[in-house]
PDB file of N, CA and C in Angstrom:
ATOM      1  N   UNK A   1      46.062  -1.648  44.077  1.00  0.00           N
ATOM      2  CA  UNK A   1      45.940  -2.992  43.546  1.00  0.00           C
ATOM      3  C   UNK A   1      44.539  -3.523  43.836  1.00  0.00           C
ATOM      4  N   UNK A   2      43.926  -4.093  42.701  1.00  0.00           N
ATOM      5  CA  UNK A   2      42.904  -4.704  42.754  1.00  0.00           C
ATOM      6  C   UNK A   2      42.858  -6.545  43.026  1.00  0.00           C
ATOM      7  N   UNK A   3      41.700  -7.190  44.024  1.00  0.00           N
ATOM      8  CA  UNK A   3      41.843  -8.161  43.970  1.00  0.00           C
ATOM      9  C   UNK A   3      40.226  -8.409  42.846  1.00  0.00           C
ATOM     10  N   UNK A   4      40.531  -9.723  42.428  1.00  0.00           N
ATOM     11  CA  UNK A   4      40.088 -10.037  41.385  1.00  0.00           C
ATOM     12  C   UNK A   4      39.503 -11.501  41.117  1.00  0.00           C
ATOM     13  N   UNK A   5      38.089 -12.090  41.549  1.00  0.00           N
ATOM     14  CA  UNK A   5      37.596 -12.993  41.495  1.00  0.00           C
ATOM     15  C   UNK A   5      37.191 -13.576  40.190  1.00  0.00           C
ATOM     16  N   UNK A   6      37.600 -14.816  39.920  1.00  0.00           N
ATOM     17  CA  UNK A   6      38.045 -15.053  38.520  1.00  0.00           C
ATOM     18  C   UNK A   6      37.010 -16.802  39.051  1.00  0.00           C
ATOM     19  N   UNK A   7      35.640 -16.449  37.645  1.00  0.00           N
ATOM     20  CA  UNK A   7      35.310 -17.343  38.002  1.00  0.00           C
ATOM     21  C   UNK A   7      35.393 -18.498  36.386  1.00  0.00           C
ATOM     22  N   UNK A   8      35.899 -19.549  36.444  1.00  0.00           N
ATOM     23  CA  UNK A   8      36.654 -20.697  35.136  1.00  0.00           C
ATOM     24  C   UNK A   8      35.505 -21.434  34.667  1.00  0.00           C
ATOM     25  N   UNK A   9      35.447 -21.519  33.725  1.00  0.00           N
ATOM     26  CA  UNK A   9      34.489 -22.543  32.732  1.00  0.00           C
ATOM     27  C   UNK A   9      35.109 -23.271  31.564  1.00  0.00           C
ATOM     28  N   UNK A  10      35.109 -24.704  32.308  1.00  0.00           N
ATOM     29  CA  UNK A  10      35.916 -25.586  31.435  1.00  0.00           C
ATOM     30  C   UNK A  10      34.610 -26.594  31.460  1.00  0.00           C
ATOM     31  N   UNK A  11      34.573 -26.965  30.007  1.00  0.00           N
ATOM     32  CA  UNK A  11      33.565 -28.384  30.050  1.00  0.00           C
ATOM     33  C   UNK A  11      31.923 -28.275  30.558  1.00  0.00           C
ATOM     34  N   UNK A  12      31.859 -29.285  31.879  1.00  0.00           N
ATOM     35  CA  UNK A  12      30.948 -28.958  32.864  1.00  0.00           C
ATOM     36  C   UNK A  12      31.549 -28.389  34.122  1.00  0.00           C
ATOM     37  N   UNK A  13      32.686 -27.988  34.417  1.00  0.00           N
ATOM     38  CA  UNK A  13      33.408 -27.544  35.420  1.00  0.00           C
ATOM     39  C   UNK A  13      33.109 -26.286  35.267  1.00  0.00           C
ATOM     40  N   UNK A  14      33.073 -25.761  36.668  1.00  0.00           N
ATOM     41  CA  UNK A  14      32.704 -24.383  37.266  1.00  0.00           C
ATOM     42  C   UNK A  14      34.071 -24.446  38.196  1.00  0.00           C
ATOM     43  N   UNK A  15      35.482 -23.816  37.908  1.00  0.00           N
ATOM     44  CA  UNK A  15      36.286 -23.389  39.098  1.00  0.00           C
ATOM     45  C   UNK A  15      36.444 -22.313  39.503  1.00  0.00           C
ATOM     46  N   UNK A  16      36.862 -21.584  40.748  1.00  0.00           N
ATOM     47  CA  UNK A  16      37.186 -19.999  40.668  1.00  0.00           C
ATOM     48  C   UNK A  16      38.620 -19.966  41.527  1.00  0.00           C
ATOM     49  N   UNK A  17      39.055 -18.897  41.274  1.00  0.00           N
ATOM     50  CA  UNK A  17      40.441 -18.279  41.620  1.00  0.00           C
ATOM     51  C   UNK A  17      40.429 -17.143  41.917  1.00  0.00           C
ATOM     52  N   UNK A  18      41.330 -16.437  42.956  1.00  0.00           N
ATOM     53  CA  UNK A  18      41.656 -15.035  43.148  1.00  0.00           C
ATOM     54  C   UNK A  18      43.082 -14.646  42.525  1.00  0.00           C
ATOM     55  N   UNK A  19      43.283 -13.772  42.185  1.00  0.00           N
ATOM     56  CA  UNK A  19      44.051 -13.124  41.549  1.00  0.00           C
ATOM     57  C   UNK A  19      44.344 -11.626  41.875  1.00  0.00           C
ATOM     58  N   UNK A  20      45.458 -11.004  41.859  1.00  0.00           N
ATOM     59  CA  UNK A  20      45.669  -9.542  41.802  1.00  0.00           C
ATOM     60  C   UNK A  20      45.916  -8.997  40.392  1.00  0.00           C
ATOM     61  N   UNK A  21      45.445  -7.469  40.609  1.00  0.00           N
ATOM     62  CA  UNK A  21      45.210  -6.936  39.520  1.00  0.00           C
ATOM     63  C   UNK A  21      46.891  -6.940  38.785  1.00  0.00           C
ATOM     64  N   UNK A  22      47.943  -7.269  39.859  1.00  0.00           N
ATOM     65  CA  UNK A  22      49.294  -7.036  39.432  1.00  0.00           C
ATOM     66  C   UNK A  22      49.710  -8.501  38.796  1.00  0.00           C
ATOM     67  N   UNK A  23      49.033  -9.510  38.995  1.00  0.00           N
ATOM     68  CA  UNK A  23      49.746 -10.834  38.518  1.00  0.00           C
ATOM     69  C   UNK A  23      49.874 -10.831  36.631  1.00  0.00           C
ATOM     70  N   UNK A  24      51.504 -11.282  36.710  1.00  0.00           N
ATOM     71  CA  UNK A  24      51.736 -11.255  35.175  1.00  0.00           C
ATOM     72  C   UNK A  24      51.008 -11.987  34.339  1.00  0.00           C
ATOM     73  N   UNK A  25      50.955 -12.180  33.270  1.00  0.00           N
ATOM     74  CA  UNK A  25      49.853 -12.769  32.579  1.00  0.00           C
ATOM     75  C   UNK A  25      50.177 -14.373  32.077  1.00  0.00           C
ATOM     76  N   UNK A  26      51.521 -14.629  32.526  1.00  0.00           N
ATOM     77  CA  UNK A  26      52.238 -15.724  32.439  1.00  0.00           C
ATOM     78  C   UNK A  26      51.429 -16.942  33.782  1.00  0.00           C
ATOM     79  N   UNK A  27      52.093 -15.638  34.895  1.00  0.00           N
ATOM     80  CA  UNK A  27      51.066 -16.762  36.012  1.00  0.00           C
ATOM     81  C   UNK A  27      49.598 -17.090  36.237  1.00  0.00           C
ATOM     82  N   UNK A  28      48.722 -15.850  35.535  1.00  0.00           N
ATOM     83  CA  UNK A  28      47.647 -16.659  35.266  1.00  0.00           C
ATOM     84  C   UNK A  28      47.315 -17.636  34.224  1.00  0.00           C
ATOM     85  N   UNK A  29      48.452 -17.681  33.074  1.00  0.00           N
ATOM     86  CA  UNK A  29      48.104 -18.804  32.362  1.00  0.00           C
ATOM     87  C   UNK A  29      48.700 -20.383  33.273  1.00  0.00           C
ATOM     88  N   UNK A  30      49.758 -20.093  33.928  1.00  0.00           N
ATOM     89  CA  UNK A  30      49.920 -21.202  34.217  1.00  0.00           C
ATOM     90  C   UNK A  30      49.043 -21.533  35.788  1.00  0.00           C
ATOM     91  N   UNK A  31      48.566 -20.752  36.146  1.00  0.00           N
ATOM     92  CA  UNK A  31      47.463 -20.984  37.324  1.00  0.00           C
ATOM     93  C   UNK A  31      46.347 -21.939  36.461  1.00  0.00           C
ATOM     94  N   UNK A  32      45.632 -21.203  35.545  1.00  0.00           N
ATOM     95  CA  UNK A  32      44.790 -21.630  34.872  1.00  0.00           C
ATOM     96  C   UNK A  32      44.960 -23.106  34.340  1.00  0.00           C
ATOM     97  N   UNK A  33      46.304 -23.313  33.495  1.00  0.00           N
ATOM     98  CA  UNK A  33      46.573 -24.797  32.942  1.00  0.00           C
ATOM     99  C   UNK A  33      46.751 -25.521  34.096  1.00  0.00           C
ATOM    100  N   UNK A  34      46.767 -25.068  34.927  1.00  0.00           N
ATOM    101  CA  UNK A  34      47.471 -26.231  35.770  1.00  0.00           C
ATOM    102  C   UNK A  34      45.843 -26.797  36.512  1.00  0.00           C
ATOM    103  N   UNK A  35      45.214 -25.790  36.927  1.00  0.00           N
ATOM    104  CA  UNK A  35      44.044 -26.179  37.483  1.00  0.00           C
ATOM    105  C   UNK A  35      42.832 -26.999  36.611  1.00  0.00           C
ATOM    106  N   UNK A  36      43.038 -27.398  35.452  1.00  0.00           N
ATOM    107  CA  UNK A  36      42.501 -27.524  34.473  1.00  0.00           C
ATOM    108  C   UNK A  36      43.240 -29.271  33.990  1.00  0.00           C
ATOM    109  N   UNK A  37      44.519 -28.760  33.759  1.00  0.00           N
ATOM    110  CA  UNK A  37      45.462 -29.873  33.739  1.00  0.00           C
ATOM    111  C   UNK A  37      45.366 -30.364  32.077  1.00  0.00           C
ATOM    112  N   UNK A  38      45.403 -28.792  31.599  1.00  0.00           N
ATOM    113  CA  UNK A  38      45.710 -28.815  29.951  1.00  0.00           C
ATOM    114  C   UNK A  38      47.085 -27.797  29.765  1.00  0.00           C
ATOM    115  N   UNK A  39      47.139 -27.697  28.418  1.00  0.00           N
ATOM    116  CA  UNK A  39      48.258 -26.975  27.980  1.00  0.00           C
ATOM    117  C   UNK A  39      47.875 -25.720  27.359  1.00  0.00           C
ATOM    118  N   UNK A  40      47.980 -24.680  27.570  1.00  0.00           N
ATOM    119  CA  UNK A  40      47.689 -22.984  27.175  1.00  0.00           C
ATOM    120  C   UNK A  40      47.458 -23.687  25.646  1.00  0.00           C
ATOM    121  N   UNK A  41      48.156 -24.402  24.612  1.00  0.00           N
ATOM    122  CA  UNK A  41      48.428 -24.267  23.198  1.00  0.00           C
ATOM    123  C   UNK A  41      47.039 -25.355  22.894  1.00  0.00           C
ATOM    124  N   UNK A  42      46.483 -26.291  23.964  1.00  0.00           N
ATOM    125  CA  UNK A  42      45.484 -26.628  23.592  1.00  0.00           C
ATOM    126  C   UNK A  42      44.531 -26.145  24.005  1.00  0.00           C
ATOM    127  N   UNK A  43      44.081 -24.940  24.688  1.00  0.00           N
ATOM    128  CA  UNK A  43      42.500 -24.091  25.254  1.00  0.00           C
ATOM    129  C   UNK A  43      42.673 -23.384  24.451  1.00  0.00           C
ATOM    130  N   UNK A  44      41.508 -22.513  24.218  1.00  0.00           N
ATOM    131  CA  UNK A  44      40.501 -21.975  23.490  1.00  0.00           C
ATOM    132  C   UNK A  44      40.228 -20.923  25.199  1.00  0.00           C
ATOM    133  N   UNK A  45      40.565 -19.342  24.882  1.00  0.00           N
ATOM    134  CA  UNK A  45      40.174 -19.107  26.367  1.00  0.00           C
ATOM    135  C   UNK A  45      39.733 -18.245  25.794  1.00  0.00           C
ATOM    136  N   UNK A  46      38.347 -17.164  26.677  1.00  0.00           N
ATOM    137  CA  UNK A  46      37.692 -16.320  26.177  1.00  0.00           C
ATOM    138  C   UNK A  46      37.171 -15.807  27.407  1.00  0.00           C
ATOM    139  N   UNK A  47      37.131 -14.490  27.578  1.00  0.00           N
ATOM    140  CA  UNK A  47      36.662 -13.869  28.952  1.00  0.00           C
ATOM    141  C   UNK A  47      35.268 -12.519  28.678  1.00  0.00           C
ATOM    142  N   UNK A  48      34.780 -12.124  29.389  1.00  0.00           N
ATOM    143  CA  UNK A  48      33.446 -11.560  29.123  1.00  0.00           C
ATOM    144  C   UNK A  48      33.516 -10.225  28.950  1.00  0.00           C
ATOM    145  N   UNK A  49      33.786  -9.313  28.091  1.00  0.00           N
ATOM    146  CA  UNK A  49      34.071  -7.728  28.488  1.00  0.00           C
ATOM    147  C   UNK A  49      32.662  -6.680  29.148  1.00  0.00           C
ATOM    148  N   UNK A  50      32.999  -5.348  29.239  1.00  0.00           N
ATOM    149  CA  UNK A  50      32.114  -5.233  29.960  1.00  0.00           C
ATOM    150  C   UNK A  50      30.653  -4.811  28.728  1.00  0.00           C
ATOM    151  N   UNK A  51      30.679  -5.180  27.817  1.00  0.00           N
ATOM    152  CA  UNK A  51      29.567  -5.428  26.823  1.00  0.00           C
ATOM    153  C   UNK A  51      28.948  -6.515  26.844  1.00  0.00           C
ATOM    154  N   UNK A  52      29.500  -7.043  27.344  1.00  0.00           N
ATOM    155  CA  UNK A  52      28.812  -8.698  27.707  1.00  0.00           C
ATOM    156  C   UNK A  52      29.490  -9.611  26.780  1.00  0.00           C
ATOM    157  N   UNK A  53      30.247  -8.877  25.495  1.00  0.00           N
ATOM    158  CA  UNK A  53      30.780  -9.875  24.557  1.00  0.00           C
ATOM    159  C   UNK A  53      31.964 -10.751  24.792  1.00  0.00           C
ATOM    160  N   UNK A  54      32.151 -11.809  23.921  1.00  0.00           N
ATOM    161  CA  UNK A  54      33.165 -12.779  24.786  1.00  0.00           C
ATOM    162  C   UNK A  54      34.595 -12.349  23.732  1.00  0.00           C
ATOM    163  N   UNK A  55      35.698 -12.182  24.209  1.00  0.00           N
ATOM    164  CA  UNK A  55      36.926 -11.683  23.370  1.00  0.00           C
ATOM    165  C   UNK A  55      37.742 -12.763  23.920  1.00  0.00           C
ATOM    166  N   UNK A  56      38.824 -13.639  22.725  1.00  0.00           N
ATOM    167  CA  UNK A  56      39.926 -14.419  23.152  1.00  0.00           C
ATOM    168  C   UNK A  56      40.602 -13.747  23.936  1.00  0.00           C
ATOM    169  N   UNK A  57      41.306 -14.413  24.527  1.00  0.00           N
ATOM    170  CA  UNK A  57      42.449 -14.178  25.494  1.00  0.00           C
ATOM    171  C   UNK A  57      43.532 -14.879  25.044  1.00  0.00           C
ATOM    172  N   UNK A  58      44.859 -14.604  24.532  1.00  0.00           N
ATOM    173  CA  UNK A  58      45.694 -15.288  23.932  1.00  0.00           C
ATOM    174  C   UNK A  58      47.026 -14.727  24.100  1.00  0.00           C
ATOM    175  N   UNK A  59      46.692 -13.057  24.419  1.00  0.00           N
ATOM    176  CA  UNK A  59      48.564 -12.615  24.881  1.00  0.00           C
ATOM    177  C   UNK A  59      48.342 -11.791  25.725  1.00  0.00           C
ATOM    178  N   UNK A  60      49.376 -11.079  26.238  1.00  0.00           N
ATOM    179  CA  UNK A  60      49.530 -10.183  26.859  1.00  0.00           C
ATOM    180  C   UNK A  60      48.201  -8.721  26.848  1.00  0.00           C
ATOM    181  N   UNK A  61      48.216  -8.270  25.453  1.00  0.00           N
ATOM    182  CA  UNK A  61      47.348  -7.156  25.706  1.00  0.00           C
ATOM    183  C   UNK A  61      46.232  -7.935  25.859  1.00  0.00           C
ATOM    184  N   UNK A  62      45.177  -9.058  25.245  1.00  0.00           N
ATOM    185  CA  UNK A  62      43.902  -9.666  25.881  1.00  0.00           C
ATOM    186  C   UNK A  62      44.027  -9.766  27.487  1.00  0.00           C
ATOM    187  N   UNK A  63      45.045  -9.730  28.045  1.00  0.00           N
ATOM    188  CA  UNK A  63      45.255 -10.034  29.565  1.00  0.00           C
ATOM    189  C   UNK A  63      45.118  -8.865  29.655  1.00  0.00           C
ATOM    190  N   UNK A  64      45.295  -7.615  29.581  1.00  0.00           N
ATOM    191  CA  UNK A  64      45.416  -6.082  30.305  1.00  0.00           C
ATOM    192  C   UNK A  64      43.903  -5.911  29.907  1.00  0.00           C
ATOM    193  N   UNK A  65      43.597  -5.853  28.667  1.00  0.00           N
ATOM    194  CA  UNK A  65      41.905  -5.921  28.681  1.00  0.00           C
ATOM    195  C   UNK A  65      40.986  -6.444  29.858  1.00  0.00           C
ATOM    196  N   UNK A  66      41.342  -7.645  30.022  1.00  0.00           N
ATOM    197  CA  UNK A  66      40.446  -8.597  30.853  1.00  0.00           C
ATOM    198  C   UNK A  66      40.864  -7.983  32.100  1.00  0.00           C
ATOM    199  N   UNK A  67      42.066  -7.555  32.352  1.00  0.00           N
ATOM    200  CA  UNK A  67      42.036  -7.295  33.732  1.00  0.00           C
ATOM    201  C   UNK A  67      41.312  -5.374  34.052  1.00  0.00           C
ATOM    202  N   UNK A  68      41.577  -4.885  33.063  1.00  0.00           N
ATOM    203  CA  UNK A  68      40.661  -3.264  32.860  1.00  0.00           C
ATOM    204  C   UNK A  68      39.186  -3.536  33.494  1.00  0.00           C
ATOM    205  N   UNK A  69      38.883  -4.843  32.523  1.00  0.00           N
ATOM    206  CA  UNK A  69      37.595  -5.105  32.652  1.00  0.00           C
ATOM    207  C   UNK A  69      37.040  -5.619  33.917  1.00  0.00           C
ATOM    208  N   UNK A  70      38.086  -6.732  34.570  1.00  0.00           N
ATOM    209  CA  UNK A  70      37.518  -6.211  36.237  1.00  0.00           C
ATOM    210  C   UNK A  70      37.987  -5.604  36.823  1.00  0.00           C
ATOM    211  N   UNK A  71      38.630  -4.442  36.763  1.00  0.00           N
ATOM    212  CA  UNK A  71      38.533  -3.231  37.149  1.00  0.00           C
ATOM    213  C   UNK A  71      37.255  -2.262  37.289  1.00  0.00           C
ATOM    214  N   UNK A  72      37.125  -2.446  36.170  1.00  0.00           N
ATOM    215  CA  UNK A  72      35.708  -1.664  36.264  1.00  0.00           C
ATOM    216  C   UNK A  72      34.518  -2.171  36.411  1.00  0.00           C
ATOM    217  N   UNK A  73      34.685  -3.885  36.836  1.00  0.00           N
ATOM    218  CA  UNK A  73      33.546  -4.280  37.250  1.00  0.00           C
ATOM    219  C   UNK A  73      33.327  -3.534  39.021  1.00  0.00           C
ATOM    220  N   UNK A  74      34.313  -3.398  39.615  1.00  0.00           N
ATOM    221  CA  UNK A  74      34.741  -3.285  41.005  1.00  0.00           C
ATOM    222  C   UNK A  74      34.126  -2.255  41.240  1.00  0.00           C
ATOM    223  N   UNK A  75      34.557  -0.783  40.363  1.00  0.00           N
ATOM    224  CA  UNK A  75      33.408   0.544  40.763  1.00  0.00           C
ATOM    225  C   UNK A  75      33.567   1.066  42.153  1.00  0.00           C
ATOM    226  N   UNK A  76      34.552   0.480  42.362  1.00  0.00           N
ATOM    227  CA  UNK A  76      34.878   1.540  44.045  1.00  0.00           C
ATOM    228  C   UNK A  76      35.298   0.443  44.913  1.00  0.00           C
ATOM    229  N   UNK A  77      34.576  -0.988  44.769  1.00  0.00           N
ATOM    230  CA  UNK A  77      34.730  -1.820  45.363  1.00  0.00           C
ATOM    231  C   UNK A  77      35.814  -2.495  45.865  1.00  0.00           C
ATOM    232  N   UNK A  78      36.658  -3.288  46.432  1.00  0.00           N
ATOM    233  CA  UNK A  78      38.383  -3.877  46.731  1.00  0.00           C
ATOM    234  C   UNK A  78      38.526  -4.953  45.858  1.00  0.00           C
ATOM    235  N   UNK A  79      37.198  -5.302  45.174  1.00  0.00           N
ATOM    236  CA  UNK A  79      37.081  -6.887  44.393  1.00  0.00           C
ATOM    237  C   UNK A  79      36.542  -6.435  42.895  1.00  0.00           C
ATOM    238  N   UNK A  80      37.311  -6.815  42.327  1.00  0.00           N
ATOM    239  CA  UNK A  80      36.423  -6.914  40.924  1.00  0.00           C
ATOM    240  C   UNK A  80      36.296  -8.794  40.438  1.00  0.00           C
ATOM    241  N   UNK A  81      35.222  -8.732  39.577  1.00  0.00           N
ATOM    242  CA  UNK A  81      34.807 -10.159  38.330  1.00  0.00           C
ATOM    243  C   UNK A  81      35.302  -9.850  37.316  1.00  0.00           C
ATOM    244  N   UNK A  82      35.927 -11.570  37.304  1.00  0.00           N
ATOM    245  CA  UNK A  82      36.185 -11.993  36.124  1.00  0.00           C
ATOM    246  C   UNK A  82      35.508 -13.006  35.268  1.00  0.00           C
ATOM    247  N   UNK A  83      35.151 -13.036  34.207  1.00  0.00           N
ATOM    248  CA  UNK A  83      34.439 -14.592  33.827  1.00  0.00           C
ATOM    249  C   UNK A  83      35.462 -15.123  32.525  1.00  0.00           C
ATOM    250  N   UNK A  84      35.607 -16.531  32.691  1.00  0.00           N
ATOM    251  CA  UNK A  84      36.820 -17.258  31.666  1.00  0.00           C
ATOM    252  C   UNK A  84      35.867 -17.608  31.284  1.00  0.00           C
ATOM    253  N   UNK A  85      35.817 -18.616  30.000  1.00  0.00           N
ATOM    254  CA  UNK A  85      35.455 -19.783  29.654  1.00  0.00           C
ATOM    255  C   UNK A  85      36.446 -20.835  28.586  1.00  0.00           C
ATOM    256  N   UNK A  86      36.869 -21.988  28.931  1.00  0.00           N
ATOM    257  CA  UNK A  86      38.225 -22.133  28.469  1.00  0.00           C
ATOM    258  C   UNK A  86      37.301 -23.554  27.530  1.00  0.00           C
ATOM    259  N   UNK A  87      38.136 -23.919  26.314  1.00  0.00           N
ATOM    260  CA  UNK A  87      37.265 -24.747  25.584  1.00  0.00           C
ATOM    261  C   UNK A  87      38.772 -25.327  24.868  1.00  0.00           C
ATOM    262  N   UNK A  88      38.322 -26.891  25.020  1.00  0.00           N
ATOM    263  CA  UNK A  88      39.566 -27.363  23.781  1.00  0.00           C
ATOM    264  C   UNK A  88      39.563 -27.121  22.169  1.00  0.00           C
ATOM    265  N   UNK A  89      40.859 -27.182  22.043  1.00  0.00           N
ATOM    266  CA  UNK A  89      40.679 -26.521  20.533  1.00  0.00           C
ATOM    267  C   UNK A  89      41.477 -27.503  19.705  1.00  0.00           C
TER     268      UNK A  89
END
């Protein structure tokens, strides 16, 4: 299991969170809304792959992506990055 530094971009807000590579993709949405204090159906979420390009995040497989992706930011390491950026829609 990977732990997983998840850093949030809402607005002008900069938040971060830890996460395991095992958390369902349910509890990071509701980690996320709640810290935010919006509703999943109103963000706009988008995370950084390891191309640098930004891909929605909206179900389940965008969540196994994003989490691959800090996976392999980690490279041997116990920690991998994450980058969100969450936008109203």
């Amino acid at each position: 299991m990977t732990r997983i530094r998840v850093k949030l971009h809402y607005q002008d807000d900069v938040r971060g969170m830890a996460i395991d590579s095992t958390m369902p993709f349910e509890e990071f949405i509701d980690r996320l809304t709640t810290k935010f204090e919006r509703s999943f159906e109103g963000l706009g979420i988008k995370f950084k792959d390891e191309d640098g390009g930004k891909v929605t995040l909206r179900d389940e497989s965008d969540y196994e992506l994003a989490i691959e992706t800090a996976r392999e930011s980690a490279k041997g390491k116990p920690e991998g990055r994450l980058e969100v950026w969450c936008t109203d829609i």
